[in-house]
Protein backbone atom coordinates (compact mmCIF):
# COMPACT_ATOMS: atom_id res chain seq x y z
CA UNK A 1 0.00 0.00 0.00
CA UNK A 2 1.27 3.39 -0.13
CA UNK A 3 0.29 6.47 2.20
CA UNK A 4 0.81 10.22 2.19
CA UNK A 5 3.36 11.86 4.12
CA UNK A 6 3.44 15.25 6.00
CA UNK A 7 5.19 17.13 2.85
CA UNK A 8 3.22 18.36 0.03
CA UNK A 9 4.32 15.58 -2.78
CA UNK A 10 5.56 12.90 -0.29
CA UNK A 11 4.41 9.52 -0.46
CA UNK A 12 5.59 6.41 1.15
CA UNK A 13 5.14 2.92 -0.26
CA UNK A 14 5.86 -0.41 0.82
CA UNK A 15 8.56 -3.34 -1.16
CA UNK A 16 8.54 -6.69 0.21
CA UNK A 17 7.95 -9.08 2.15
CA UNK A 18 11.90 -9.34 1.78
CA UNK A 19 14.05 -12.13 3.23
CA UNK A 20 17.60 -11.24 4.31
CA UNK A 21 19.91 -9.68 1.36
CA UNK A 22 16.97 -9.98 -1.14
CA UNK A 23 15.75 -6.95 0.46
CA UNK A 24 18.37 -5.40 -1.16
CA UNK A 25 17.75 -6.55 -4.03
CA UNK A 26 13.72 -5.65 -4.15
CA UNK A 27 14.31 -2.11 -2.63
CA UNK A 28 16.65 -0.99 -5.86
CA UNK A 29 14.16 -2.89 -8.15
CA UNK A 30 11.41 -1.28 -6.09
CA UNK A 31 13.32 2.41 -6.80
CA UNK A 32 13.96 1.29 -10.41
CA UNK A 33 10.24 0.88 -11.20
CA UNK A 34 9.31 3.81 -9.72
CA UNK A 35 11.85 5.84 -11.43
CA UNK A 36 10.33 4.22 -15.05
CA UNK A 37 7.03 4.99 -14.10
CA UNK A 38 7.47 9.02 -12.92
CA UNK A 39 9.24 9.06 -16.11
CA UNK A 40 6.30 7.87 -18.28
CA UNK A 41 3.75 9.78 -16.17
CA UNK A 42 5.55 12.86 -16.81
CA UNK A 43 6.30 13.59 -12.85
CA UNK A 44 9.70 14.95 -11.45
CA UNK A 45 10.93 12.48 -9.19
CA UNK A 46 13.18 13.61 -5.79
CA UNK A 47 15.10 11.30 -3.41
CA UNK A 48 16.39 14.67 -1.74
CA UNK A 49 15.72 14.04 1.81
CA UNK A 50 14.61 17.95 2.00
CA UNK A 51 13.14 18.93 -1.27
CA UNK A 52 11.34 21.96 -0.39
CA UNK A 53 12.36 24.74 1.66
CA UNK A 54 10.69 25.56 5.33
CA UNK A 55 9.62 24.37 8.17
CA UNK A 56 8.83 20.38 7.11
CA UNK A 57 9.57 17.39 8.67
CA UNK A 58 12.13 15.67 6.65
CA UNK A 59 12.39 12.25 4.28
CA UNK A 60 15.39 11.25 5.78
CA UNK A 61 14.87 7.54 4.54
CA UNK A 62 13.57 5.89 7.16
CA UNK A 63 12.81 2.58 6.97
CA UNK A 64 9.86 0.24 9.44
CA UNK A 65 10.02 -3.14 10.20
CA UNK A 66 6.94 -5.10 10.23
CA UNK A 67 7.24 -8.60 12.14
C-alpha cells in the first residue's frame, strides 16, 4: 500500500515481504520501477531528503520493520 506523508508531494510505499539480502535486491528494483514509471507519467521524481524549503519534517529515509 502506499500512504501520504506530512510534505506536500511525499508519499511512502511499501517493497517486500523481503528475506535477508533480497531486500536489497527488491528495494533498488522497487526504486527502479518507480523511477520508469514518474518518467512515463511525466512527474519529477526527488530522493532529496529535504526537497522543499521551510519548516517540514524531513524524508530522511527511514525505513519500518513489520514482524
Amino acid at each position: 500500500g502506499t500512504n501520504g506523508e506530512v510534505m506536500p508531494g511525499q508519499w511512502e510505499y511499501q517493497v517486500g515481504p523481503s528475506v535477508g539480502i533480497d531486500a536489497g535486491d527488491d528495494i533498488w528494483c522497487s526504486r527502479y520501477i518507480l523511477e520508469r514509471i514518474t518518467e512515463q507519467a511525466g512527474v519529477i521524481l526527488s530522493l532529496d531528503p529535504k526537497p522543499i524549503e521551510g519548516d517540514w519534517n524531513g524524508a530522511g529515509c527511514h525505513t519500518n520493520y513489520s514482524t
